[in-house]
N, C-alpha and C. Protein backbone atom coordinates (compact mmCIF):
# COMPACT_ATOMS: atom_id res chain seq x y z
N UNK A 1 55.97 -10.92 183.53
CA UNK A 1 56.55 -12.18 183.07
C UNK A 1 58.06 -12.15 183.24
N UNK A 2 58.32 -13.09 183.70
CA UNK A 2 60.02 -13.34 183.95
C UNK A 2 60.70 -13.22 182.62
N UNK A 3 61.96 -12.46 182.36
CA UNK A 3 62.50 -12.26 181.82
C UNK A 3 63.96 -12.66 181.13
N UNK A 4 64.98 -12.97 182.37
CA UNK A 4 66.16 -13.69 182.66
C UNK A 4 65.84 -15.16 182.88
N UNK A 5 67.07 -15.56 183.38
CA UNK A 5 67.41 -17.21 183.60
C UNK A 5 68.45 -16.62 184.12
N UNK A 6 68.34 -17.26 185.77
CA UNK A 6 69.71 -17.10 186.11
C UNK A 6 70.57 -17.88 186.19
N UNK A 7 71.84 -18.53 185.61
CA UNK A 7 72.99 -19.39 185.43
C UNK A 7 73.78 -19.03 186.45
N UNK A 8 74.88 -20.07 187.12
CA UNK A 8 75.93 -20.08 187.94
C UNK A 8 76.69 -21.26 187.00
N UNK A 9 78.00 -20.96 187.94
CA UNK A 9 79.07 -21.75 187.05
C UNK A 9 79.46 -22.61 188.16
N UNK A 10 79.58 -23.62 187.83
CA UNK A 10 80.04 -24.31 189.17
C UNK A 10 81.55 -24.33 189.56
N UNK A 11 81.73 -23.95 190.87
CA UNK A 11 83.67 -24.18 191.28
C UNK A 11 84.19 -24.79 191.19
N UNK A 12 83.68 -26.50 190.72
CA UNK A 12 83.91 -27.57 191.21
C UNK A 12 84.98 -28.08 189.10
N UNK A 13 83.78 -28.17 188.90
CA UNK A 13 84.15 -28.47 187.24
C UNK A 13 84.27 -27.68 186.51
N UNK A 14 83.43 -26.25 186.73
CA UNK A 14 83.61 -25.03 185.55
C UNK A 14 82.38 -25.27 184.71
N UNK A 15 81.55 -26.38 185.16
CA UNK A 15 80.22 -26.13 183.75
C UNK A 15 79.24 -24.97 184.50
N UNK A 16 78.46 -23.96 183.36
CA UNK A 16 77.94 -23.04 183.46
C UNK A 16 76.05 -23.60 183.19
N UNK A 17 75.42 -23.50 184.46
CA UNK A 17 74.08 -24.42 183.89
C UNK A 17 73.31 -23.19 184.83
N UNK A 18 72.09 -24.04 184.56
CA UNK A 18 70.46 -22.98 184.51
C UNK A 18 70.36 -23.49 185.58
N UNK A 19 70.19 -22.48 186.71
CA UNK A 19 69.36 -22.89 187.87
C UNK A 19 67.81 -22.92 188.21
N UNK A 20 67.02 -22.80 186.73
CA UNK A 20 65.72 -22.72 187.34
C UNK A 20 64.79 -21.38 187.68
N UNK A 21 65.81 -20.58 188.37
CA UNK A 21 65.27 -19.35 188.82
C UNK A 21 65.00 -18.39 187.41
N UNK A 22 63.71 -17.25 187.42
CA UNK A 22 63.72 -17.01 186.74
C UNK A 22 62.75 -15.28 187.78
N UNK A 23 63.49 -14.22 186.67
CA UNK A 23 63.36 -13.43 187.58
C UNK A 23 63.25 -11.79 186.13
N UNK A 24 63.35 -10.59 186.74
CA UNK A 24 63.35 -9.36 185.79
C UNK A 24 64.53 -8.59 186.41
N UNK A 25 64.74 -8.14 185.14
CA UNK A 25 66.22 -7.38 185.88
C UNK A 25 65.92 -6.42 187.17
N UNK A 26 64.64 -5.86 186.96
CA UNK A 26 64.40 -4.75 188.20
C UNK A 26 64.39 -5.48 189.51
N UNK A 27 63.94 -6.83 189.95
CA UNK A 27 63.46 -8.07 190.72
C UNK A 27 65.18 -7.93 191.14
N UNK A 28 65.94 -8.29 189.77
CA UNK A 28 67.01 -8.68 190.59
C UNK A 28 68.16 -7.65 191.28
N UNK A 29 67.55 -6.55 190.61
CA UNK A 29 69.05 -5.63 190.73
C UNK A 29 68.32 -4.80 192.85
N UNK A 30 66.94 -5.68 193.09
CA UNK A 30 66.58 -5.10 194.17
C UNK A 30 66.31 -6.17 195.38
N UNK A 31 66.53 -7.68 194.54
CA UNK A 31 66.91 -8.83 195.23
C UNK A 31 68.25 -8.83 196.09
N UNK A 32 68.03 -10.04 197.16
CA UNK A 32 69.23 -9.98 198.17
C UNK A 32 70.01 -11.46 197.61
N UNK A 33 69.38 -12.30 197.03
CA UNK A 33 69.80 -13.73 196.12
C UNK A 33 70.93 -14.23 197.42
N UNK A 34 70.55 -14.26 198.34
CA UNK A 34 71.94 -14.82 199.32
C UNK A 34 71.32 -16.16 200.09
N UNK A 35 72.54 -17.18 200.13
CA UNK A 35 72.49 -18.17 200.17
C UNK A 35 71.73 -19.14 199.34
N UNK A 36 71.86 -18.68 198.35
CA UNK A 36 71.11 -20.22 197.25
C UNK A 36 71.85 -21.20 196.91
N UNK A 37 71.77 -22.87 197.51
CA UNK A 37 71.71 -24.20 196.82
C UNK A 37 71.61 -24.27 195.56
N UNK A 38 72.58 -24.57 195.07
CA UNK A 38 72.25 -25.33 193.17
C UNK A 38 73.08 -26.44 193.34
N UNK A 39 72.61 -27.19 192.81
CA UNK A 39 73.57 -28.43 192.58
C UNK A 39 73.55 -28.96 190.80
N UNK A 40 74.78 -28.62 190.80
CA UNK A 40 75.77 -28.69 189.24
C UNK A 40 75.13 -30.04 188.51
N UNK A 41 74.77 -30.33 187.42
CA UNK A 41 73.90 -31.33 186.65
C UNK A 41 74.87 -32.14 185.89
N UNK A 42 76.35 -31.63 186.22
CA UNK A 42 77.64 -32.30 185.54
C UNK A 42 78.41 -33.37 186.33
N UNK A 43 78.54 -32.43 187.85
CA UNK A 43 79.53 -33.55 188.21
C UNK A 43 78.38 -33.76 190.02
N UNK A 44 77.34 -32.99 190.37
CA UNK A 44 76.57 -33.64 191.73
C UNK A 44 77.13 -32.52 192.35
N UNK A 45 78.13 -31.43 192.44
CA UNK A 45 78.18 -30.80 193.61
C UNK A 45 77.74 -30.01 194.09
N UNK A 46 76.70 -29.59 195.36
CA UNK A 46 76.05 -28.96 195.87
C UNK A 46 76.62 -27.97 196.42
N UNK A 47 76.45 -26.37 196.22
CA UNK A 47 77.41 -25.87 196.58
C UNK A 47 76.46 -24.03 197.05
N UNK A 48 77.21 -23.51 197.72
CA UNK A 48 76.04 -21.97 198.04
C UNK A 48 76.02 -21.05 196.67
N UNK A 49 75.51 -19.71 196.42
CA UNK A 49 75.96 -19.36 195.42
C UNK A 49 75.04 -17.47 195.97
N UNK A 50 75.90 -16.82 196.00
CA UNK A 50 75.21 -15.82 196.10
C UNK A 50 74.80 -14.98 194.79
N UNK A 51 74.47 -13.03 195.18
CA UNK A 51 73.65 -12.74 193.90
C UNK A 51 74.90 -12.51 192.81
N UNK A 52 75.92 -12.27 193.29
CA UNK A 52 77.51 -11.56 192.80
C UNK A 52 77.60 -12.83 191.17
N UNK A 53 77.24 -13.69 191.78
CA UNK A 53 77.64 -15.67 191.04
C UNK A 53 76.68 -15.73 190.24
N UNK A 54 75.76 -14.83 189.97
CA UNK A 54 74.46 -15.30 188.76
C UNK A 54 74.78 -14.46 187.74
N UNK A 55 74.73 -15.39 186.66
CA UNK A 55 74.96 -14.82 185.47
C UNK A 55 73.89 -14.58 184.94
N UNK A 56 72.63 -13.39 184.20
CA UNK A 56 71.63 -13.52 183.52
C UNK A 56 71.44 -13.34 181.71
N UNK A 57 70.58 -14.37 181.99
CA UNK A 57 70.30 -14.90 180.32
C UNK A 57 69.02 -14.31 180.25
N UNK A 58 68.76 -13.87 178.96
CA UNK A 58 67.43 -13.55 178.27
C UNK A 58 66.81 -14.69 177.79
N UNK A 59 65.58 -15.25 178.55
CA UNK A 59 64.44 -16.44 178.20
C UNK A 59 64.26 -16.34 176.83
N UNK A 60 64.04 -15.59 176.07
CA UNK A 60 63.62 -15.31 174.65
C UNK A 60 64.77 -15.63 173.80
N UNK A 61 66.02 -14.99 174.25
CA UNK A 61 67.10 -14.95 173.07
C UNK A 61 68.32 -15.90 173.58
N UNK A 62 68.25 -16.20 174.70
CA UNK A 62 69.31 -16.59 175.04
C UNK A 62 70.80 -16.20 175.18
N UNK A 63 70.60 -14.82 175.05
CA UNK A 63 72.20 -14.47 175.18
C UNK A 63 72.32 -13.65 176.62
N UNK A 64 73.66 -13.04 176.51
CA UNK A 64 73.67 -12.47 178.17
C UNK A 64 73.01 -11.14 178.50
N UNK A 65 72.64 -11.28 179.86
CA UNK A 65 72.13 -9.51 179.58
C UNK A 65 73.14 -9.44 180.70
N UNK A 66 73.55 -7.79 180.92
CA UNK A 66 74.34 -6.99 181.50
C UNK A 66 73.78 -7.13 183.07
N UNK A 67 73.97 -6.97 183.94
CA UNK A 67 73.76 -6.95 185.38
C UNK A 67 73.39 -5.66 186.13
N UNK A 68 71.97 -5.45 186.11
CA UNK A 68 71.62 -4.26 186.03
C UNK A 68 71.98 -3.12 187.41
N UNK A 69 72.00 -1.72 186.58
CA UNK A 69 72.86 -0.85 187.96
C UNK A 69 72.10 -1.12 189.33
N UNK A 70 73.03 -0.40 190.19
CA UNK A 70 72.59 -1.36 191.85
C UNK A 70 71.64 0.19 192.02
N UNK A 71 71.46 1.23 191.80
CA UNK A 71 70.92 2.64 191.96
C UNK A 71 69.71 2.27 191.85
């Protein structure tokens, strides 16, 4: 079961929103996440976002989790 929520912040305005994706830290720390589309729910701008740009949230608690080692 998915674990995270991955968030990006947008360049454009600075709001920080949910992209939908939903993933486990092991998934991600062995994911390539390059070239993903989000488009910002604040101001419309469509923009790339690689894995460096995802911030992860815990589905359950909602707070941040750490970005797990690349090893």
């Amino acid at each position: 079961m998915a674990r995270v929520a991955l968030y990006v912040g947008c360049r454009t305005c600075g709001e920080v929103f949910d992209t939908g994706l939903r993933t486990d830290t092991t998934s991600f720390a062995r994911g390539t996440f390059a070239a993903n589309y989000h488009t910002c729910p604040r101001c419309g701008t469509t923009q790339t976002y690689r894995k460096a740009d995802y911030r992860l949230v815990d589905v359950r608690t909602g707070q941040a989790v750490p970005p797990p080692d690349r090893g």
